[in-house]
PDB file of N, CA and C in Angstrom:
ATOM      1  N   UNK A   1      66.046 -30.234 -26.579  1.00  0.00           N
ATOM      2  CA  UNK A   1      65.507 -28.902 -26.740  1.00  0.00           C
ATOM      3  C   UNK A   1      64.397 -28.879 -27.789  1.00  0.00           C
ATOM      4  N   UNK A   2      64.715 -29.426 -28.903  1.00  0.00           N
ATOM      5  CA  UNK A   2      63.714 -29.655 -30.239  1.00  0.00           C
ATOM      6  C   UNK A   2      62.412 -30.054 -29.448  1.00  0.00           C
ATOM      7  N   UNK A   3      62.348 -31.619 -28.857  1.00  0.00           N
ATOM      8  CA  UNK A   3      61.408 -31.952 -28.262  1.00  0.00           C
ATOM      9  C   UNK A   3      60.958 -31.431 -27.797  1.00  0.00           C
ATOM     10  N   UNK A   4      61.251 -30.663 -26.445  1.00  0.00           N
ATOM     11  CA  UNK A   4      60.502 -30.025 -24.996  1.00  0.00           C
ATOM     12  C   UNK A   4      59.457 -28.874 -26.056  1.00  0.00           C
ATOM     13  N   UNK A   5      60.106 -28.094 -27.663  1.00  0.00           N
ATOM     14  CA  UNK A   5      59.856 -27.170 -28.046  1.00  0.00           C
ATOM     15  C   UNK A   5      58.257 -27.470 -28.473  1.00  0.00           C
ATOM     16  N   UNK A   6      58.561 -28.844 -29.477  1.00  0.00           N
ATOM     17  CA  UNK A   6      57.365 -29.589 -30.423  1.00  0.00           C
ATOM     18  C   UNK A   6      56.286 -29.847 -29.306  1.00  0.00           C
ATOM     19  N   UNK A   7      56.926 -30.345 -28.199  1.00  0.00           N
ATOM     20  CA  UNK A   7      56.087 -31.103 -27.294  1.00  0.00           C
ATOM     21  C   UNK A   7      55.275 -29.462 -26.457  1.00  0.00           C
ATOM     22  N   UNK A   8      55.693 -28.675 -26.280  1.00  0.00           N
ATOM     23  CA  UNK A   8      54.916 -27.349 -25.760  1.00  0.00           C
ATOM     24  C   UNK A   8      53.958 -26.829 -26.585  1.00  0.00           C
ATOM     25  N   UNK A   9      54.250 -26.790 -28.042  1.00  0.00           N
ATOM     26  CA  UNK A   9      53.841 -26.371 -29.598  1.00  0.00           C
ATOM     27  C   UNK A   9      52.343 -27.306 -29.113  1.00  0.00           C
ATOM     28  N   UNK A  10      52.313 -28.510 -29.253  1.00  0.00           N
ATOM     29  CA  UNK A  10      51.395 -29.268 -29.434  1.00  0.00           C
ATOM     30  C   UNK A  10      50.801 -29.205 -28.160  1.00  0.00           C
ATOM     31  N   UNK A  11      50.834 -29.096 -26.843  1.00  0.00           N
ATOM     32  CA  UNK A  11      50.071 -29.074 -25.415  1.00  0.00           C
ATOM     33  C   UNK A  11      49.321 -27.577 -25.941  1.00  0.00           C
ATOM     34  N   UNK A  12      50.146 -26.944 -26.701  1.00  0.00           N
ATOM     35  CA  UNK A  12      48.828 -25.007 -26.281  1.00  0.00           C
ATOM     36  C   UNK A  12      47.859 -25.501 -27.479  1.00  0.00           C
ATOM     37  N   UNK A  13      47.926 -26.204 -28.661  1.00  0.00           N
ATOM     38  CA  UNK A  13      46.899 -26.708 -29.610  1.00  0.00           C
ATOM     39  C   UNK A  13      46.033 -27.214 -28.877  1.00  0.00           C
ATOM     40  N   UNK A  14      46.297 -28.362 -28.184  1.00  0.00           N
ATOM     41  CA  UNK A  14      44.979 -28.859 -27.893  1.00  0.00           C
ATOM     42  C   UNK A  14      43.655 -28.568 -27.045  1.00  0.00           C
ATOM     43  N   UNK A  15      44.205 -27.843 -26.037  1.00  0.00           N
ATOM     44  CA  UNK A  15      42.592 -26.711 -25.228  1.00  0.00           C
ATOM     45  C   UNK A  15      41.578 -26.538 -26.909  1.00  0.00           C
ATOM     46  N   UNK A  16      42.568 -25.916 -27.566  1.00  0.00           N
ATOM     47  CA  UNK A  16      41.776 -24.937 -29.205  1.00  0.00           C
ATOM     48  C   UNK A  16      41.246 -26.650 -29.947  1.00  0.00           C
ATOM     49  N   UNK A  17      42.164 -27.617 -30.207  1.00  0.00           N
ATOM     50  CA  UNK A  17      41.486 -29.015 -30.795  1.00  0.00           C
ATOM     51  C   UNK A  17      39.921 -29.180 -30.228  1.00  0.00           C
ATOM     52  N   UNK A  18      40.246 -29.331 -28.501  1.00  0.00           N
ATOM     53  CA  UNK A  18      39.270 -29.996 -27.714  1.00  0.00           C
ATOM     54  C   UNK A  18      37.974 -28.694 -27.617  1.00  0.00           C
ATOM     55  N   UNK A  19      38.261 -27.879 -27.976  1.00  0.00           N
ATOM     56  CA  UNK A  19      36.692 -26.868 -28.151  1.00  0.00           C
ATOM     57  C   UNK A  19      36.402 -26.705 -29.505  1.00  0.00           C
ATOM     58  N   UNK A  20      37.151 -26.433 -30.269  1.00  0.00           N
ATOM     59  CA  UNK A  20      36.626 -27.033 -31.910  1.00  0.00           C
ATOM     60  C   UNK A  20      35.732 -28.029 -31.915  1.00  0.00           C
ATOM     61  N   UNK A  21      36.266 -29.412 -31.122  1.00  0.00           N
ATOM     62  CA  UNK A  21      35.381 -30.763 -31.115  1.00  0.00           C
ATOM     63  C   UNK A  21      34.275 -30.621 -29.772  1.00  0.00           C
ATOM     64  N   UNK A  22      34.275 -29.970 -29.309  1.00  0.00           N
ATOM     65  CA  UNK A  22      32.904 -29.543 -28.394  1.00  0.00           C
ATOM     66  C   UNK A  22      32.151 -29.018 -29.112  1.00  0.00           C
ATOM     67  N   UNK A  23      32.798 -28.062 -29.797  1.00  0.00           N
ATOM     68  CA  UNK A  23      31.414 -26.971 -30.387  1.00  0.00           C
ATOM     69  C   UNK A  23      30.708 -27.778 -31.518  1.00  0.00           C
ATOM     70  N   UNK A  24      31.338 -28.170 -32.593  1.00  0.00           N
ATOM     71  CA  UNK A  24      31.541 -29.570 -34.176  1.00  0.00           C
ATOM     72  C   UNK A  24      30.533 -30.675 -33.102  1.00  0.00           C
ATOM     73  N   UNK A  25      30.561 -30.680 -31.879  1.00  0.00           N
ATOM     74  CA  UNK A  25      29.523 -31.379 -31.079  1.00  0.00           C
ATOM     75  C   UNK A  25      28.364 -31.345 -30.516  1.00  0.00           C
ATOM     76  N   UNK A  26      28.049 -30.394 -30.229  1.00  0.00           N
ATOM     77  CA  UNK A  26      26.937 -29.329 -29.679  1.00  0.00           C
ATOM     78  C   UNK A  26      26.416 -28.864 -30.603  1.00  0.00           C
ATOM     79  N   UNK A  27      27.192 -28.462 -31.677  1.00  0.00           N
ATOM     80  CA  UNK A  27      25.879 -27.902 -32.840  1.00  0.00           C
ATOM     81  C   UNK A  27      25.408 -29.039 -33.865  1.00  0.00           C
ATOM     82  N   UNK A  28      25.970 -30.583 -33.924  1.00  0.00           N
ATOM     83  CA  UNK A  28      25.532 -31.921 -33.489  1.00  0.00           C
ATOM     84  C   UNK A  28      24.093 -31.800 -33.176  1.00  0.00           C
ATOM     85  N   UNK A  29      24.273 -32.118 -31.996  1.00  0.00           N
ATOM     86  CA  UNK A  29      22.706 -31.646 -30.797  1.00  0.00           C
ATOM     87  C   UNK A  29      22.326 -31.060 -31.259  1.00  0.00           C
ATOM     88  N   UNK A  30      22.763 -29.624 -31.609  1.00  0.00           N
ATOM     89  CA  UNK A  30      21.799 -28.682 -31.867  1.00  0.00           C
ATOM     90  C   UNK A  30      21.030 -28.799 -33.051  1.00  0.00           C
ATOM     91  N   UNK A  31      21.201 -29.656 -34.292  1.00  0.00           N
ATOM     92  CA  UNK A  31      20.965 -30.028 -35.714  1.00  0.00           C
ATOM     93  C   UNK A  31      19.716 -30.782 -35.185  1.00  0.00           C
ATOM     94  N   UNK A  32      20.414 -32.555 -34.394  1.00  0.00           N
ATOM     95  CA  UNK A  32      19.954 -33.469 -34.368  1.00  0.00           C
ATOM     96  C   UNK A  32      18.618 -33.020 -33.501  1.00  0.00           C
ATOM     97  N   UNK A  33      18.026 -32.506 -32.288  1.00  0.00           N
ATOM     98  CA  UNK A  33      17.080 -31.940 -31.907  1.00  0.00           C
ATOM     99  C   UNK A  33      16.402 -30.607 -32.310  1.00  0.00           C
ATOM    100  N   UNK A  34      16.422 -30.425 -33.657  1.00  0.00           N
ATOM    101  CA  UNK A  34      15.909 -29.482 -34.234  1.00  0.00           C
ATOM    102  C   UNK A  34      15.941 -28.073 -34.011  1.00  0.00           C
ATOM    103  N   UNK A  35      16.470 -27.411 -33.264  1.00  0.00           N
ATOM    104  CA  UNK A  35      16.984 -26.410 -33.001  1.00  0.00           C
ATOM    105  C   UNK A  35      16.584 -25.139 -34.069  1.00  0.00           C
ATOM    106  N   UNK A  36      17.528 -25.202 -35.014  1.00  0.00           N
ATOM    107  CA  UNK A  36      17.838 -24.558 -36.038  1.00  0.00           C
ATOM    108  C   UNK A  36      16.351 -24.401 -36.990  1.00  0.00           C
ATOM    109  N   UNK A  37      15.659 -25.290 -36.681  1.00  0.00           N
ATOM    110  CA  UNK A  37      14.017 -24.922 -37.174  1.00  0.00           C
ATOM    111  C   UNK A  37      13.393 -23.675 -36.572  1.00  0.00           C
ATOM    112  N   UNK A  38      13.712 -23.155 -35.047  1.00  0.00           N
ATOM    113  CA  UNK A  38      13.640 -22.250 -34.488  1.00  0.00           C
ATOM    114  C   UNK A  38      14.546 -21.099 -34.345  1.00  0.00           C
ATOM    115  N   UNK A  39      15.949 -21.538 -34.512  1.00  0.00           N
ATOM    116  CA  UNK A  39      17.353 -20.210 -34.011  1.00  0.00           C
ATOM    117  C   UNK A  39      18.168 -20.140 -35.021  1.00  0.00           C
ATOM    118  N   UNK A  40      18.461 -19.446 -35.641  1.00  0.00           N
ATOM    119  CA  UNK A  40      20.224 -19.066 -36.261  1.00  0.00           C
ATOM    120  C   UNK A  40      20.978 -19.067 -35.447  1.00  0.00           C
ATOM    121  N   UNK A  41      21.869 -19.088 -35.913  1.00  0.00           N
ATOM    122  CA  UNK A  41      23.507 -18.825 -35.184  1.00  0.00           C
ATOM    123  C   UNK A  41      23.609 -17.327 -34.605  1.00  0.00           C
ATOM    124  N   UNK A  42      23.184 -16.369 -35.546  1.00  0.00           N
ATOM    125  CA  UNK A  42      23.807 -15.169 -35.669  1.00  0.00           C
ATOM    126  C   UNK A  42      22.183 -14.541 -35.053  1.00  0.00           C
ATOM    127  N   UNK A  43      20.920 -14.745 -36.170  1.00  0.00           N
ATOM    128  CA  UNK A  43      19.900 -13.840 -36.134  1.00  0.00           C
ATOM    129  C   UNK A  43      18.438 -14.695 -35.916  1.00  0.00           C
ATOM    130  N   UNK A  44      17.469 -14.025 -35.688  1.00  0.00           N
ATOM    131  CA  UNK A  44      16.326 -14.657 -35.239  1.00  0.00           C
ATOM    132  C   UNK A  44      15.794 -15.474 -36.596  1.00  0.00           C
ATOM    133  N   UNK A  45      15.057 -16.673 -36.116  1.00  0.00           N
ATOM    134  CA  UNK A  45      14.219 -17.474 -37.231  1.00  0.00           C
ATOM    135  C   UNK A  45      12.618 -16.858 -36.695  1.00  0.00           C
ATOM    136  N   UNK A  46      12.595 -17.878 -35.939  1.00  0.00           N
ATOM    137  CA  UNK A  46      11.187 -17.701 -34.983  1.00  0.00           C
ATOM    138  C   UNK A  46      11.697 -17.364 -33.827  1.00  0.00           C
ATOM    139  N   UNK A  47      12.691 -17.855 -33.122  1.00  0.00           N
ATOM    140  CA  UNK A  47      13.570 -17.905 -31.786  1.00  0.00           C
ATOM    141  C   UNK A  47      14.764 -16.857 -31.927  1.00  0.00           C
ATOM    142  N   UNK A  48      15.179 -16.292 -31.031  1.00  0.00           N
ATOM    143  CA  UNK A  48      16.247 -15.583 -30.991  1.00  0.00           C
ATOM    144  C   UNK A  48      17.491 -16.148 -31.733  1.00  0.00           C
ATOM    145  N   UNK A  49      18.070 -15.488 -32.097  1.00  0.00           N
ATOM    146  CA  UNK A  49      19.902 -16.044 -32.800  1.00  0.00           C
ATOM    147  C   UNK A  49      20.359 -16.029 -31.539  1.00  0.00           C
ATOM    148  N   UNK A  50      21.244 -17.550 -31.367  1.00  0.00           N
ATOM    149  CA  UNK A  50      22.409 -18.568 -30.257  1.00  0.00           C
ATOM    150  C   UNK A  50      22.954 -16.749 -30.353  1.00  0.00           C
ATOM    151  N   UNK A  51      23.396 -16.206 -31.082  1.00  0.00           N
ATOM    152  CA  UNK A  51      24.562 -14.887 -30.812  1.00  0.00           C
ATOM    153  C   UNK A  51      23.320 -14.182 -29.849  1.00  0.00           C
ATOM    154  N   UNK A  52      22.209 -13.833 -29.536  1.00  0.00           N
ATOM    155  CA  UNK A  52      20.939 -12.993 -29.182  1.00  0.00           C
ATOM    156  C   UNK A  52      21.374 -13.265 -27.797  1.00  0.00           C
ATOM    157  N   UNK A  53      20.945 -14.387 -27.797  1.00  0.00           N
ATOM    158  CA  UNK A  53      21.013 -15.221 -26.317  1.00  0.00           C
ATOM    159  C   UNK A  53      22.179 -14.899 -25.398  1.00  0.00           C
ATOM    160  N   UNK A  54      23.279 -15.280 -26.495  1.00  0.00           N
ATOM    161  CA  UNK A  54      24.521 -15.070 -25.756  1.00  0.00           C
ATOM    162  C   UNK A  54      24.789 -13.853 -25.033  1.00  0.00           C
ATOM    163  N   UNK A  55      24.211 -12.914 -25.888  1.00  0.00           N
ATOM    164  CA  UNK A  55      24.630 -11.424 -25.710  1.00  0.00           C
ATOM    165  C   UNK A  55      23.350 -10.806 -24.413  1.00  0.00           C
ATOM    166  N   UNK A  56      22.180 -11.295 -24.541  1.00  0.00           N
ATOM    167  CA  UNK A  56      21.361 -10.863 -23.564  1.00  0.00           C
ATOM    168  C   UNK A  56      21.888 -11.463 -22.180  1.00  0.00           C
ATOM    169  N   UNK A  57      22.753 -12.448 -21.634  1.00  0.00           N
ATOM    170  CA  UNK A  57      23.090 -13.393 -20.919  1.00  0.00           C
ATOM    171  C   UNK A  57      24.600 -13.301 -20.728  1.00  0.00           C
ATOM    172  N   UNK A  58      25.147 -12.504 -21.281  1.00  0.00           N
ATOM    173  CA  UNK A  58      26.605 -12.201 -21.223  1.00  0.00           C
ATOM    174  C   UNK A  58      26.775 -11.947 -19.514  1.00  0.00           C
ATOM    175  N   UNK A  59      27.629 -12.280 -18.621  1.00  0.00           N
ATOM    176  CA  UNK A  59      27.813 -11.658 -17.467  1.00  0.00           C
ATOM    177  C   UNK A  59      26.875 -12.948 -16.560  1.00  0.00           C
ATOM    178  N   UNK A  60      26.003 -13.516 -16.706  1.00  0.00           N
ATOM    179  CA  UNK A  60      25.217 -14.037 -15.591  1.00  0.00           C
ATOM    180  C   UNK A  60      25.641 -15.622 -15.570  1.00  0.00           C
ATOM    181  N   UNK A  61      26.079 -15.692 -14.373  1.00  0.00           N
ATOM    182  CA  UNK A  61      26.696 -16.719 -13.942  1.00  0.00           C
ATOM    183  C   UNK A  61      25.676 -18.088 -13.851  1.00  0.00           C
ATOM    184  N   UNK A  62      24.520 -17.413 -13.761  1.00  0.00           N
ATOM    185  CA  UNK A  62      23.584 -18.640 -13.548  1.00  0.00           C
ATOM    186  C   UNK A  62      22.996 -19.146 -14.819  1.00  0.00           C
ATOM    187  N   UNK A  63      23.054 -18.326 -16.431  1.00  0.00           N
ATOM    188  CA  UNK A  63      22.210 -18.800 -17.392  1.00  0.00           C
ATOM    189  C   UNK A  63      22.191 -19.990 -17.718  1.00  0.00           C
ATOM    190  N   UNK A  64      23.431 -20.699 -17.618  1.00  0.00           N
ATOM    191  CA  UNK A  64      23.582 -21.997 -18.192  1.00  0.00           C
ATOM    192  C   UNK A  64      23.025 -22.766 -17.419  1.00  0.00           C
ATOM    193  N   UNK A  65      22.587 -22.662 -16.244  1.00  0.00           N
ATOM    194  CA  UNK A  65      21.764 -23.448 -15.334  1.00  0.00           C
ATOM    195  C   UNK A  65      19.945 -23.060 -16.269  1.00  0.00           C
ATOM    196  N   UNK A  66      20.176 -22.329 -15.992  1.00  0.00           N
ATOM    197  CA  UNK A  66      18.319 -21.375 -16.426  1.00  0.00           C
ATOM    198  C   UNK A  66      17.889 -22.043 -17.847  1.00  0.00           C
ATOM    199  N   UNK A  67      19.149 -22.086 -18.877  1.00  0.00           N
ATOM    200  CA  UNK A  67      19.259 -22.253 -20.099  1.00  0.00           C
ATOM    201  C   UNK A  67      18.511 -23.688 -20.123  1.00  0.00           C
ATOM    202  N   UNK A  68      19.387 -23.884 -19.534  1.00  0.00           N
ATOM    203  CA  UNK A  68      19.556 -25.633 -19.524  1.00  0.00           C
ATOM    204  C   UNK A  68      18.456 -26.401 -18.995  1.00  0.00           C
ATOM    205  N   UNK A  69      17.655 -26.095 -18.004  1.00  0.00           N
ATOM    206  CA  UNK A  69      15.929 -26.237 -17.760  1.00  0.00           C
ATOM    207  C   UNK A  69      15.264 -25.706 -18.583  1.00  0.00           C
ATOM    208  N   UNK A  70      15.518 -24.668 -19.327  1.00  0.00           N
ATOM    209  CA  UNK A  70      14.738 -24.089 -20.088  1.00  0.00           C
ATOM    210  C   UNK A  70      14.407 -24.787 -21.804  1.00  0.00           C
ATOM    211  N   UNK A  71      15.468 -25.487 -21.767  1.00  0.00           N
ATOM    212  CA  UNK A  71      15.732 -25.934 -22.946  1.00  0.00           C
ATOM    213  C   UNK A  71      15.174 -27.594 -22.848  1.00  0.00           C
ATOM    214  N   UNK A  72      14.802 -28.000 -21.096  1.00  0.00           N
ATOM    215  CA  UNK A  72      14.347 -29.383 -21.427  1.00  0.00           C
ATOM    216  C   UNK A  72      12.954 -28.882 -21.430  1.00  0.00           C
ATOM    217  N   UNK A  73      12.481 -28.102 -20.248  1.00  0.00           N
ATOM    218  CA  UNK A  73      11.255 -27.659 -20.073  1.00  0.00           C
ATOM    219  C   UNK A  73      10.574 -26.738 -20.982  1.00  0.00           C
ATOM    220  N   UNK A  74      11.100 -26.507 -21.722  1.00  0.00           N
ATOM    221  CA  UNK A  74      10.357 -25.400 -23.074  1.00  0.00           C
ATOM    222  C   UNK A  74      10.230 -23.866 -22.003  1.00  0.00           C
ATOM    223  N   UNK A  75       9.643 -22.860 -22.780  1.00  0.00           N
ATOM    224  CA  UNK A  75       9.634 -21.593 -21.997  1.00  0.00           C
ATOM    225  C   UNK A  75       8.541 -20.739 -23.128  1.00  0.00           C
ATOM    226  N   UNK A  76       8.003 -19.834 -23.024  1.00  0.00           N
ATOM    227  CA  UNK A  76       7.179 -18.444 -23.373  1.00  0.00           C
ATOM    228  C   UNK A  76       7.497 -17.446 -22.559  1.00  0.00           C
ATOM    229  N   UNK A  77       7.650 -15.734 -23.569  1.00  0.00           N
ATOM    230  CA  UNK A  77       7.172 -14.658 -22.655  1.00  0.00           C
ATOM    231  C   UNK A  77       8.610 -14.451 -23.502  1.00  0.00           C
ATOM    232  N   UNK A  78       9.957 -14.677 -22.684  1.00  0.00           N
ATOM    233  CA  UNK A  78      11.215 -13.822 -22.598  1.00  0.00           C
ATOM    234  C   UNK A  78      11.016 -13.302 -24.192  1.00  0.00           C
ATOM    235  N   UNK A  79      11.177 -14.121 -25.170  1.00  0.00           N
ATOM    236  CA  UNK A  79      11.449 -13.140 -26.938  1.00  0.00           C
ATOM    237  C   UNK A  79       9.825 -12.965 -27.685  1.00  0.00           C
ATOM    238  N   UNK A  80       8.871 -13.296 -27.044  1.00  0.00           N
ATOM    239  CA  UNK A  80       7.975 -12.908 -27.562  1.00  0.00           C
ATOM    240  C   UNK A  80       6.551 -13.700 -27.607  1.00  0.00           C
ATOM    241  N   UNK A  81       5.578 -13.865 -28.310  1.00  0.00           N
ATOM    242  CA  UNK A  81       4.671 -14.403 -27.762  1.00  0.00           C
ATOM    243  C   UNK A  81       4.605 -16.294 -27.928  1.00  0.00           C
ATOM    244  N   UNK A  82       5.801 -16.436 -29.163  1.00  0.00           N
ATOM    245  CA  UNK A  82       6.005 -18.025 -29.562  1.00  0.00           C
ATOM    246  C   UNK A  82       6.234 -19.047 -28.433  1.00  0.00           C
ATOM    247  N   UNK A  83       6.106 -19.821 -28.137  1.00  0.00           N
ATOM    248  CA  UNK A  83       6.557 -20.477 -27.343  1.00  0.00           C
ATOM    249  C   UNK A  83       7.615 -21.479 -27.238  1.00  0.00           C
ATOM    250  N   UNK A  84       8.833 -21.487 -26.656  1.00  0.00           N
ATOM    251  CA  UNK A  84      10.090 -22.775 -27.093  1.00  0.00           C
ATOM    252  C   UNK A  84       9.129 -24.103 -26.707  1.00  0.00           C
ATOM    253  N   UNK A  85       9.122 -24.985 -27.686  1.00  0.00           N
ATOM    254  CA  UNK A  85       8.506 -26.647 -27.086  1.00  0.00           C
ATOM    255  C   UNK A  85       9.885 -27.296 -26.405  1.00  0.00           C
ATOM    256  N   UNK A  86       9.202 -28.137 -25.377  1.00  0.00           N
ATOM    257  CA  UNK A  86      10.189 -28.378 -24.453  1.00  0.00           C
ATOM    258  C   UNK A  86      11.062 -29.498 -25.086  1.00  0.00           C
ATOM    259  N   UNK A  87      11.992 -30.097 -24.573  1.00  0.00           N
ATOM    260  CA  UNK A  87      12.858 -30.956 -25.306  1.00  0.00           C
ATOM    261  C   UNK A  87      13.525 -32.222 -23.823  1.00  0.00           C
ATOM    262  N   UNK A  88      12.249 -32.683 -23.445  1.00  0.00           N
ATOM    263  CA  UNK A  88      12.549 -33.305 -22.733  1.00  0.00           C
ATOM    264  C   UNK A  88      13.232 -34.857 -22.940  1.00  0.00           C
ATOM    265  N   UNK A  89      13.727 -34.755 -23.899  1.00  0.00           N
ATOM    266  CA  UNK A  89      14.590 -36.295 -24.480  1.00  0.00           C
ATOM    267  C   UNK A  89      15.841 -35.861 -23.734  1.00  0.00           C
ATOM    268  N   UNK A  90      16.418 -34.261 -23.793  1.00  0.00           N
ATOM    269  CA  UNK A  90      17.903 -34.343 -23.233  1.00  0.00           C
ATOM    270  C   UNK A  90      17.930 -34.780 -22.221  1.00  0.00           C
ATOM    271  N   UNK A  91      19.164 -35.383 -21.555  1.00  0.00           N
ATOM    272  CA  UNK A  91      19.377 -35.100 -20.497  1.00  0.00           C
ATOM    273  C   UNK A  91      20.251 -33.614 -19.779  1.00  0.00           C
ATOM    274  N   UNK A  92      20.124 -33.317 -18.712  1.00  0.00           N
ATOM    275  CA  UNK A  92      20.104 -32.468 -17.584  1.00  0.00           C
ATOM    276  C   UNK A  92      21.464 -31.722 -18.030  1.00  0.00           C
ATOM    277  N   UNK A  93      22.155 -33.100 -18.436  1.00  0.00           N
ATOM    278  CA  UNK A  93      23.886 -32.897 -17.858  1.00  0.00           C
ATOM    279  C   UNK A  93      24.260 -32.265 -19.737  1.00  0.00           C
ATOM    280  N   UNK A  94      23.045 -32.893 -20.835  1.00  0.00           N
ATOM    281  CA  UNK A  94      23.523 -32.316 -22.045  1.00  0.00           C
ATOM    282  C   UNK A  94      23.047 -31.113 -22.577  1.00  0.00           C
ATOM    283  N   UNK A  95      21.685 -31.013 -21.835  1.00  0.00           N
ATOM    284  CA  UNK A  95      20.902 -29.674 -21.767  1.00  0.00           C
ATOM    285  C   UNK A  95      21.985 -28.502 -21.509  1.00  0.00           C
ATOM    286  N   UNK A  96      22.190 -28.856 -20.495  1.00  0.00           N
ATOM    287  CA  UNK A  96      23.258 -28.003 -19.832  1.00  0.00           C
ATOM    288  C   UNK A  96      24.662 -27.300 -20.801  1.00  0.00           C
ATOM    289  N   UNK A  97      25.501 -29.102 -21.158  1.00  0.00           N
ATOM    290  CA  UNK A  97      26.372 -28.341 -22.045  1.00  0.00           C
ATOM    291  C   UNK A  97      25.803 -27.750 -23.551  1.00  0.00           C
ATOM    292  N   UNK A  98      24.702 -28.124 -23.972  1.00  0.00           N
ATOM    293  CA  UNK A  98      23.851 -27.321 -24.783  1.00  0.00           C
ATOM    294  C   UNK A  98      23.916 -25.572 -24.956  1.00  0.00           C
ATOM    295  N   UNK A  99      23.534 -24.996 -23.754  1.00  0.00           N
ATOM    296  CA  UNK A  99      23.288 -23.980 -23.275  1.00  0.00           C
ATOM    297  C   UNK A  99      24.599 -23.289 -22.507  1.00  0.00           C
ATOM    298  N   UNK A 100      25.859 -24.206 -22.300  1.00  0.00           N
ATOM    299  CA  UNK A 100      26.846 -23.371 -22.309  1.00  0.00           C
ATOM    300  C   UNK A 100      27.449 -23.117 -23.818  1.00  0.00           C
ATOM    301  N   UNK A 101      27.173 -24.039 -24.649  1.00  0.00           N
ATOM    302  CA  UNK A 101      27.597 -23.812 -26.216  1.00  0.00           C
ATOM    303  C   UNK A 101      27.115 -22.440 -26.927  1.00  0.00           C
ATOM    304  N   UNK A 102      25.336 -22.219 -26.438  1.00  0.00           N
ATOM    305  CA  UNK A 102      24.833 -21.184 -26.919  1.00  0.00           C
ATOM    306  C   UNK A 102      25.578 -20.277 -26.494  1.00  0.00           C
ATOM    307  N   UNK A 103      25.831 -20.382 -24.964  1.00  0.00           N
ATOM    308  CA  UNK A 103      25.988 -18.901 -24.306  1.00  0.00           C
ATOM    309  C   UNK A 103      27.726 -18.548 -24.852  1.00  0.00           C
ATOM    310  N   UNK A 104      27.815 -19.177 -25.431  1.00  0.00           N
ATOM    311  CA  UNK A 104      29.286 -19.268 -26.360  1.00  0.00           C
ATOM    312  C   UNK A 104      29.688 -17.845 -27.268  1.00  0.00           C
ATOM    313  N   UNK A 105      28.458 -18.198 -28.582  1.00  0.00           N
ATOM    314  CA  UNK A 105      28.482 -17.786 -29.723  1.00  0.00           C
ATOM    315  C   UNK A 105      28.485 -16.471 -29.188  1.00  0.00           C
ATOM    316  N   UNK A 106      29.069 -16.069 -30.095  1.00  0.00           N
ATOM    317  CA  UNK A 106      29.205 -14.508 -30.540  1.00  0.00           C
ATOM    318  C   UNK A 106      29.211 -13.973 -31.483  1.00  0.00           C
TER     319      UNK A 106
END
């Protein structure tokens, strides 16, 4: 009984471990490709705040696709006249989880 208890205790931790160490990962990336020269977490630098993004993008099933080209291919227009420089070192598949990390924050 003890066991089955410890052993349930510890299976609902880890989903919460394994996105702690996604996110502690992604904002990784997000450091190591300069990011944060352009975005806050919360509020605009030059670039919208990761929370901006999230919240303009809340509901749309496709951003993390959009994000995620957008983020290798650079973009102008959507926050204003600056332009994102593209970041074509990522790849596709990290771009991607990149831009589901943003569309995260809150």
């Amino acid at each position: 009984m003890k066991i089955e208890w410890v052993a349930l205790v510890v299976a609902s931790l880890l989903p919460c471990a394994a996105l702690a160490g996604t996110a502690a990962d992604m904002q990784a990336v997000a450091d190591k490709n300069g990011c944060f020269a352009c975005h806050g977490m919360q509020a605009k630098v030059i670039g919208p705040g990761f929370a901006e993004v999230a919240a303009k993008y809340k509901g749309d099933s496709q951003a993390a696709d959009r994000l995620g080209k957008k983020i290798r291919e650079g973009g102008k227009g959507v926050w204003g006249p600056v332009p994102m420089p593209a970041h074509g070192n990522l790849g596709e598949a990290d771009a991607r989880k990149l831009a589901e990390w943003v569309l995260s924050i809150g």
